[in-house]
Each structure stands twice: as structure tokens, then as C-alpha cells.
C-alpha atoms as a PDB file:
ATOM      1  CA  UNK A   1     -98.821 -57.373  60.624  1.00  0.00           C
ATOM      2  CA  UNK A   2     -97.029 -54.914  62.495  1.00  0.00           C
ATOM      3  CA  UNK A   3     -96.530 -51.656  60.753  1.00  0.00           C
ATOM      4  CA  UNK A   4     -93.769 -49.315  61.278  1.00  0.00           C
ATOM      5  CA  UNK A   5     -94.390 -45.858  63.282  1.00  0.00           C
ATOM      6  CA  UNK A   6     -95.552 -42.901  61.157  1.00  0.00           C
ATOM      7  CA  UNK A   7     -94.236 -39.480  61.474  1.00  0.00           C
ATOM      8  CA  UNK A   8     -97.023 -37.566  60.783  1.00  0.00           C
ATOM      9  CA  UNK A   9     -95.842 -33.746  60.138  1.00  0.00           C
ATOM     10  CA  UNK A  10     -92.204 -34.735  58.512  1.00  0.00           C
ATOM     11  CA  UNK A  11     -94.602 -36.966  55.810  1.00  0.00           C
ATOM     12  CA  UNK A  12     -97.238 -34.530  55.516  1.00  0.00           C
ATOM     13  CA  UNK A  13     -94.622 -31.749  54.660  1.00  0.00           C
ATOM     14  CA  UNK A  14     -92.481 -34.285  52.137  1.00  0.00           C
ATOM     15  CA  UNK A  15     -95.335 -36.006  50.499  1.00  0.00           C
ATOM     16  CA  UNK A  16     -94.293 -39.330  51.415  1.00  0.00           C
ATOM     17  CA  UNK A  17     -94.177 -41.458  54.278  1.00  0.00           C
ATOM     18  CA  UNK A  18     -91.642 -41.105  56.507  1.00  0.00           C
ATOM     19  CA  UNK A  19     -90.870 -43.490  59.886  1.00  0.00           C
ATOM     20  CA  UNK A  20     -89.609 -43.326  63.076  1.00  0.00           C
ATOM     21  CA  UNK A  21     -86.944 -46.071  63.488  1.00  0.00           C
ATOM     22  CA  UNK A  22     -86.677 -48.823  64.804  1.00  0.00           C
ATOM     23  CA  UNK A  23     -84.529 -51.967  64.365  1.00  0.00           C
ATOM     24  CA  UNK A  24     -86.885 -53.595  62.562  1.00  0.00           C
ATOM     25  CA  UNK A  25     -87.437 -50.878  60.148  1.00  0.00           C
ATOM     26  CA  UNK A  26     -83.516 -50.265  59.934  1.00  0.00           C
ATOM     27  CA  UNK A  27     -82.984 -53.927  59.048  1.00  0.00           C
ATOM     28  CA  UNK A  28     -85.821 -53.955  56.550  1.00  0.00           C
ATOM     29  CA  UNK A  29     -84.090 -50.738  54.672  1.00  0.00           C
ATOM     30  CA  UNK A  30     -80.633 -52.511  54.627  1.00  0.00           C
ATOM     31  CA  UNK A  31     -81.815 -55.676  53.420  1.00  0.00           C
ATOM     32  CA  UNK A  32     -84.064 -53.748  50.460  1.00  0.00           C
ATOM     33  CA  UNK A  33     -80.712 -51.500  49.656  1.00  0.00           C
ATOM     34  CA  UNK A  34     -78.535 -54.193  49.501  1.00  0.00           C
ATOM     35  CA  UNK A  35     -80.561 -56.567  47.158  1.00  0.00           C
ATOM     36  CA  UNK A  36     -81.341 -53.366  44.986  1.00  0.00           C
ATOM     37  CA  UNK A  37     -77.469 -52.958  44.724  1.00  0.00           C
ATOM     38  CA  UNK A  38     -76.322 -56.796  44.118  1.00  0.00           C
ATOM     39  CA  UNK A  39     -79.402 -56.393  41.273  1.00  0.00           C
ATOM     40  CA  UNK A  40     -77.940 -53.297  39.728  1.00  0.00           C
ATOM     41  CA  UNK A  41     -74.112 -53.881  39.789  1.00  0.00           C
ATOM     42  CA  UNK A  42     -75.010 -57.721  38.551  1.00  0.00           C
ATOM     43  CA  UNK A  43     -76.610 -56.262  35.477  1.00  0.00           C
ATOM     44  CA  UNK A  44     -73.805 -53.169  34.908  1.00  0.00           C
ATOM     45  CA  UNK A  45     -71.370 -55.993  35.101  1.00  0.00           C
ATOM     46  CA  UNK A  46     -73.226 -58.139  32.695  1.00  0.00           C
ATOM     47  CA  UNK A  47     -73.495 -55.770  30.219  1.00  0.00           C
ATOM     48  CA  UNK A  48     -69.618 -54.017  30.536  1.00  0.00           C
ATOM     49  CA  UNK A  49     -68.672 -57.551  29.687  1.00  0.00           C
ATOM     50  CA  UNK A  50     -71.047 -57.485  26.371  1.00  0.00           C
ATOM     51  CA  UNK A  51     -71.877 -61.137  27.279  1.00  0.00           C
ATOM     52  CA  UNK A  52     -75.477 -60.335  25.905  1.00  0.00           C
ATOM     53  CA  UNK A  53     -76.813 -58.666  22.673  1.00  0.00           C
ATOM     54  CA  UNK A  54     -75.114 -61.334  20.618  1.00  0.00           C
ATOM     55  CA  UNK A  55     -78.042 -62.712  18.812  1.00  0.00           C
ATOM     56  CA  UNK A  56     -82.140 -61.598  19.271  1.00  0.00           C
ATOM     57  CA  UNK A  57     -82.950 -64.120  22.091  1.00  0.00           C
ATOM     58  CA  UNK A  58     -80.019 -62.002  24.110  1.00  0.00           C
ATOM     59  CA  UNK A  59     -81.440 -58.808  22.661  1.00  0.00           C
ATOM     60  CA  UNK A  60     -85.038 -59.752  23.882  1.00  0.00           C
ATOM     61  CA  UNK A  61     -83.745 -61.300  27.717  1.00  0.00           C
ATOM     62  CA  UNK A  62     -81.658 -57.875  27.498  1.00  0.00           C
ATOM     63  CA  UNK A  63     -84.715 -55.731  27.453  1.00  0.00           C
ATOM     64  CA  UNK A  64     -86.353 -57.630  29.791  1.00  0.00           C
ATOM     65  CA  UNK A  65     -83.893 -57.120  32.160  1.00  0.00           C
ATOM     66  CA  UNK A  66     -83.631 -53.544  31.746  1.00  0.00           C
ATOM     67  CA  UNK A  67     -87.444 -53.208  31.773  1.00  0.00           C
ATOM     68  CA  UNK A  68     -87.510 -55.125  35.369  1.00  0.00           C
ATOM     69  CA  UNK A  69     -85.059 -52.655  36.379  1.00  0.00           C
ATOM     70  CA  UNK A  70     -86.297 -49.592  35.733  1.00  0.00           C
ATOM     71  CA  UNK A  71     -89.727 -51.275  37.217  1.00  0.00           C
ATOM     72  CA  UNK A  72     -87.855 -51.758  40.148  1.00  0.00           C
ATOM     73  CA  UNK A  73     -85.954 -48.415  40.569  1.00  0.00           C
ATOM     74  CA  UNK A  74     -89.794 -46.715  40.241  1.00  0.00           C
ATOM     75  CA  UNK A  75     -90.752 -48.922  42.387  1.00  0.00           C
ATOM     76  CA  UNK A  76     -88.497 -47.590  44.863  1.00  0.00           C
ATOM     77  CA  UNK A  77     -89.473 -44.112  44.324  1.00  0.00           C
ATOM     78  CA  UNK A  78     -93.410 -44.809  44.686  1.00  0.00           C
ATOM     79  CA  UNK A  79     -92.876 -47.013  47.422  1.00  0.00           C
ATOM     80  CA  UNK A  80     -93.729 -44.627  50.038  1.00  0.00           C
ATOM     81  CA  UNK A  81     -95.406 -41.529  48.091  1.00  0.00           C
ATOM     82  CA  UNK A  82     -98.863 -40.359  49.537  1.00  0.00           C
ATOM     83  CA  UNK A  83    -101.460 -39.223  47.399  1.00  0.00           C
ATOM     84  CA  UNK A  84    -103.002 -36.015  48.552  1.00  0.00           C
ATOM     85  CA  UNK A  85    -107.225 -35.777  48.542  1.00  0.00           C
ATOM     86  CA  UNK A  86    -108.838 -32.852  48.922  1.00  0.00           C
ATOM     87  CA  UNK A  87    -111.981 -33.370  51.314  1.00  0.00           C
ATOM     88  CA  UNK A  88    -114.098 -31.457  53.882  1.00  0.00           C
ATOM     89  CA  UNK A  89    -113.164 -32.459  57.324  1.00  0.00           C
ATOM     90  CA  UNK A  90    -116.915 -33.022  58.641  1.00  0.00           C
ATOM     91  CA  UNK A  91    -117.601 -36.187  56.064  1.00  0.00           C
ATOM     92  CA  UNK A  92    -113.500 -36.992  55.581  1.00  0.00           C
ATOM     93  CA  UNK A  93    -113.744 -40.653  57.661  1.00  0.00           C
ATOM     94  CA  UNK A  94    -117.237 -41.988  58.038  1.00  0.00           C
ATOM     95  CA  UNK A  95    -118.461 -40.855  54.758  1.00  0.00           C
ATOM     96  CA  UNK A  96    -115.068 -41.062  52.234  1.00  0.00           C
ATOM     97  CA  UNK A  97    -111.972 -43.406  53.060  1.00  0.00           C
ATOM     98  CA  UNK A  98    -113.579 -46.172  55.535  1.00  0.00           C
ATOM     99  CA  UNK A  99    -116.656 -47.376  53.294  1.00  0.00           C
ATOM    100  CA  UNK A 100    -113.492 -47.113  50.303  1.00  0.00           C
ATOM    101  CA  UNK A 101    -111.420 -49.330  52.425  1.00  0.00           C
ATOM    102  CA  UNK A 102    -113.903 -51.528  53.576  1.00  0.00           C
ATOM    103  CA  UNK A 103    -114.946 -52.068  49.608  1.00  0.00           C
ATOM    104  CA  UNK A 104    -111.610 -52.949  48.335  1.00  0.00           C
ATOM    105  CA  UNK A 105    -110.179 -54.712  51.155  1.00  0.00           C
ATOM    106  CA  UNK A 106    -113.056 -56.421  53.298  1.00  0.00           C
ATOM    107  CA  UNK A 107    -110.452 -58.139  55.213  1.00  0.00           C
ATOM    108  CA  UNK A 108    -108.300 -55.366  55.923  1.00  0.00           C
ATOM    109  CA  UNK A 109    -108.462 -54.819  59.925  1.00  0.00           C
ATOM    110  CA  UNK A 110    -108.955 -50.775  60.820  1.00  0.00           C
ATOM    111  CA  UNK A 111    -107.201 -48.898  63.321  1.00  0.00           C
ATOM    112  CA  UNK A 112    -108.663 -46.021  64.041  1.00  0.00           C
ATOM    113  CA  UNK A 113    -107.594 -45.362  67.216  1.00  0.00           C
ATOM    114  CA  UNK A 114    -105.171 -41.935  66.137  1.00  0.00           C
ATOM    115  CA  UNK A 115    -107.429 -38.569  65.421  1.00  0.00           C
ATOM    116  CA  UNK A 116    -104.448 -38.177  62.565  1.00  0.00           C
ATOM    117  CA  UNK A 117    -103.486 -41.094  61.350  1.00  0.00           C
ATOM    118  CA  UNK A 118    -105.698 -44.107  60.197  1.00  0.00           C
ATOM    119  CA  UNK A 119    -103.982 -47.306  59.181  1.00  0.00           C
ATOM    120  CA  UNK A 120    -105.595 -50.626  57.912  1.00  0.00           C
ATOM    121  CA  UNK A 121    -103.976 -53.760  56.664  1.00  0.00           C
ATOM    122  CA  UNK A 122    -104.465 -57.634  55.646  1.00  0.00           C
ATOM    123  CA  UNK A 123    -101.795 -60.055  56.582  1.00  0.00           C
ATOM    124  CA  UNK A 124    -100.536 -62.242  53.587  1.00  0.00           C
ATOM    125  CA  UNK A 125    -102.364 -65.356  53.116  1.00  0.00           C
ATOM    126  CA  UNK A 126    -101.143 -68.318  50.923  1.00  0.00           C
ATOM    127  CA  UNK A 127    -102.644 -66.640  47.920  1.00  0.00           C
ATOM    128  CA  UNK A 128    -103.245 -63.218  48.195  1.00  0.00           C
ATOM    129  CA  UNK A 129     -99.907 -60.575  49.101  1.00  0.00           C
ATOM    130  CA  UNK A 130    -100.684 -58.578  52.699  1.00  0.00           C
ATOM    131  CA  UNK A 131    -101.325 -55.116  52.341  1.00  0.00           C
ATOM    132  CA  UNK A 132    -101.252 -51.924  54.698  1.00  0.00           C
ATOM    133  CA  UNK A 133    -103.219 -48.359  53.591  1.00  0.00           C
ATOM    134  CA  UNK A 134    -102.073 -45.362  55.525  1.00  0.00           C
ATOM    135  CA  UNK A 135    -104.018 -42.281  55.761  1.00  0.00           C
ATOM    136  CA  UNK A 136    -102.856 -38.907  57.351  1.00  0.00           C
ATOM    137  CA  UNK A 137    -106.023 -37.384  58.262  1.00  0.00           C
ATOM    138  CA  UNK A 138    -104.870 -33.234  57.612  1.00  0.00           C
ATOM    139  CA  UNK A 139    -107.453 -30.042  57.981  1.00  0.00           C
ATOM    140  CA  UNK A 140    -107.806 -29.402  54.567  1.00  0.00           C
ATOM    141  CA  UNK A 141    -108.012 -33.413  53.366  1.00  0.00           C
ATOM    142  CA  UNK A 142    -106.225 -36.635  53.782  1.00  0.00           C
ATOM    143  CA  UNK A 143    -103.010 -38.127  52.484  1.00  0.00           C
ATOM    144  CA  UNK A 144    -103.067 -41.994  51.112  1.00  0.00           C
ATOM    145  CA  UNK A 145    -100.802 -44.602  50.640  1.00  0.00           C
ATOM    146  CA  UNK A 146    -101.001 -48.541  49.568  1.00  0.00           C
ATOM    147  CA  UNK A 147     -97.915 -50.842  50.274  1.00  0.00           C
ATOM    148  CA  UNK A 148     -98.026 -54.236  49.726  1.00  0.00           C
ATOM    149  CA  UNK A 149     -96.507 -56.551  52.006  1.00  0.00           C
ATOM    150  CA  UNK A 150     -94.684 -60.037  51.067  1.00  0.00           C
ATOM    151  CA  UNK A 151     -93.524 -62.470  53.226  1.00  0.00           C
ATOM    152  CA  UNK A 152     -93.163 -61.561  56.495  1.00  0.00           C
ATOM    153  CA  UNK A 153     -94.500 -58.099  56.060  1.00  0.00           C
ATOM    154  CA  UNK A 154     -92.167 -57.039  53.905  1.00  0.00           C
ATOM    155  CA  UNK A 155     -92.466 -54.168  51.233  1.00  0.00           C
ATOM    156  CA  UNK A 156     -92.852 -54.959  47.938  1.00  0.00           C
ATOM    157  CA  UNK A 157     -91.092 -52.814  45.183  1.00  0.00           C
ATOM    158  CA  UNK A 158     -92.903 -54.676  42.581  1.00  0.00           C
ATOM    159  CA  UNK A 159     -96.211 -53.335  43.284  1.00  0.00           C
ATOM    160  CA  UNK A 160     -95.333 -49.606  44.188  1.00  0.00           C
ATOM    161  CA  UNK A 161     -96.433 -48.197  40.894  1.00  0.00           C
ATOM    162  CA  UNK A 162     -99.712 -50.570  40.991  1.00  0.00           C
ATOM    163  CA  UNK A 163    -100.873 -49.148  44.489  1.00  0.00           C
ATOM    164  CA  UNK A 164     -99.852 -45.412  43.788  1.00  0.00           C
ATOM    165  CA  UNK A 165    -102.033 -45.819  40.519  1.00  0.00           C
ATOM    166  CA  UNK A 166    -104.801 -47.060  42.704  1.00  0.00           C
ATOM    167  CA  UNK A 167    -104.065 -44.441  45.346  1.00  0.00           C
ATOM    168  CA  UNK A 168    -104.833 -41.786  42.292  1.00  0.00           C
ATOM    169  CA  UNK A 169    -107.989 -44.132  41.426  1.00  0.00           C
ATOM    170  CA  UNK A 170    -109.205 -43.755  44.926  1.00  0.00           C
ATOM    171  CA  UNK A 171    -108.809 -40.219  44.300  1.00  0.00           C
ATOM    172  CA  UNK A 172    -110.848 -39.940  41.403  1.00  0.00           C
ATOM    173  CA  UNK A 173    -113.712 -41.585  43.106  1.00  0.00           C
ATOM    174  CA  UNK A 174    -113.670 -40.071  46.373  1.00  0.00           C
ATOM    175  CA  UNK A 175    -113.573 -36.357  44.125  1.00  0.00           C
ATOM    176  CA  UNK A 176    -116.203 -37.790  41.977  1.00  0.00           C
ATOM    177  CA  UNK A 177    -118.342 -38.303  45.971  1.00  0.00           C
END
């Protein structure tokens, strides 16, 4: 797993993760565009040509459709959001987020090597999808954010809104601490 670098103040000041890039990460934002735009344009075509919503079993694969698209598009927009946590600076590492990571992902491997920013991340096995928690270590707390990574370490879409609800879950807790 090899994540993508993290600019730290441009994220911290829009609230959601923002890279440095790379090929890679240029190639990996093409490829997710362009197979969100076949998706959408194959389903406005579908339905300008009223091909569905001729009897109920076209009614119900219609709103399945739609609701896999909209699942998708807010997908996209929760992809990258952080999830800011209000903590004292003295107990933020050792005492909040690693025991939480540790806990929910025991095979996540930690890098702790930045004073700001604290990434940790489990490749994809056969059955269990990769995943990668970033953490921008601020003054006044920490930002979070889950992404789960598919075949070869790709984003998933799928399970943005998933991991930002956890991200607000880990909030709770970590308040609750």
C-alpha cells in the first residue's frame, strides 16, 4: 500500500484531504472521473430514451439505479472529507487515536514517523477490502479520515459514506474519553 502525499495546511484549511500529485495519483483521478461519467451519461441516456418505467419490474431496476447513483455521487463527495476532533495535545496520540486504531484495525501497519501527520493502513487481502486512516495531528485536535482501498489500492466510492459515518463514530468515542 502506497498512499498518496498529504498536504497538510491546504487540507487542514478545506476540511478534506488534499494531495500533492503525482502520476499515480493523476491517473487514479482520471480513471475514477471517467467511469463516474460513462456511469452517469449511460443512465441519462437510458432514461431520455424512456426504455424503462414500462411495467413495475422496470420501475423497481429504475430506482435501483438511481439509488446506486446518488450512492455513488455521495460517495464522491465523502471520499476525502476529514472529520475534525477536538482533543488536548498532551494525550492526542498515545492516549486517543493509536489504541482506536489499533482496536478496529489490528492489522493496520502505523506510520508515525511525521509530528503532523499519522497514517495507517491494511493492504487488501482476498477477503477483506485494504484500508488507509489519515490523521492531521493540529494544536487544537486532530483531523480523521477512512478510505477504503480495492484492488490495487484503489479508492472506493462505495464505502465513502460508511467510513465518514465511522469517522463521526470515532468521534463520539474519543469525546466520550
Amino acid at each position: 500500500m502506497k498512499p498518496f502525499a498529504i498536504k497538510f495546511d491546504k487540507s487542514v484549511s478545506k476540511g478534506h484531504l488534499c494531495y500533492r500529485h503525482s502520476s499515480d495519483f493523476v491517473w487514479e483521478i482520471i480513471t475514477e472521473y471517467a467511469l463516474l461519467v460513462v456511469w452517469v451519461t449511460t443512465i441519462l441516456l437510458v432514461f431520455w430514451q424512456n426504455r424503462l418505467f414500462d411495467n413495475l419490474k422496470d420501475i423497481l431496476f429504475s430506482s435501483l439505479v438511481i439509488a446506486l447513483t446518488i450512492w455513488l455521487l455521495l460517495g464522491y463527495y465523502f471520499l476525502d472529507q476529514l472529520v475534525f476532533i477536538k482533543c488536548d495535545k498532551n494525550k492526542k496520540i498515545e492516549n486517543t487515536i493509536l489504541p482506536l486504531i489499533r482496536v478496529n484495525f489490528p492489522k493496520a501497519k502505523i506510520d508515525t514517523s511525521s509530528s503532523k501527520i499519522l497514517t495507517a493502513g491494511q493492504s487488501m487481502t482476498r477477503f477483506r477490502w485494504g484500508k488507509e486512516i489519515s490523521c492531521l495531528i493540529t494544536d487544537n485536535g486532530f483531523y480523521l479520515n477512512i478510505t477504503t482501498l480495492g484492488r490495487g489500492d484503489l479508492r472506493s466510492p462505495f464505502h465513502a459514506v460508511t467510513n465518514y459515518l465511522k469517522c463521526k463514530r470515532f468521534k463520539e468515542q474519543i469525546e466520550q474519553f
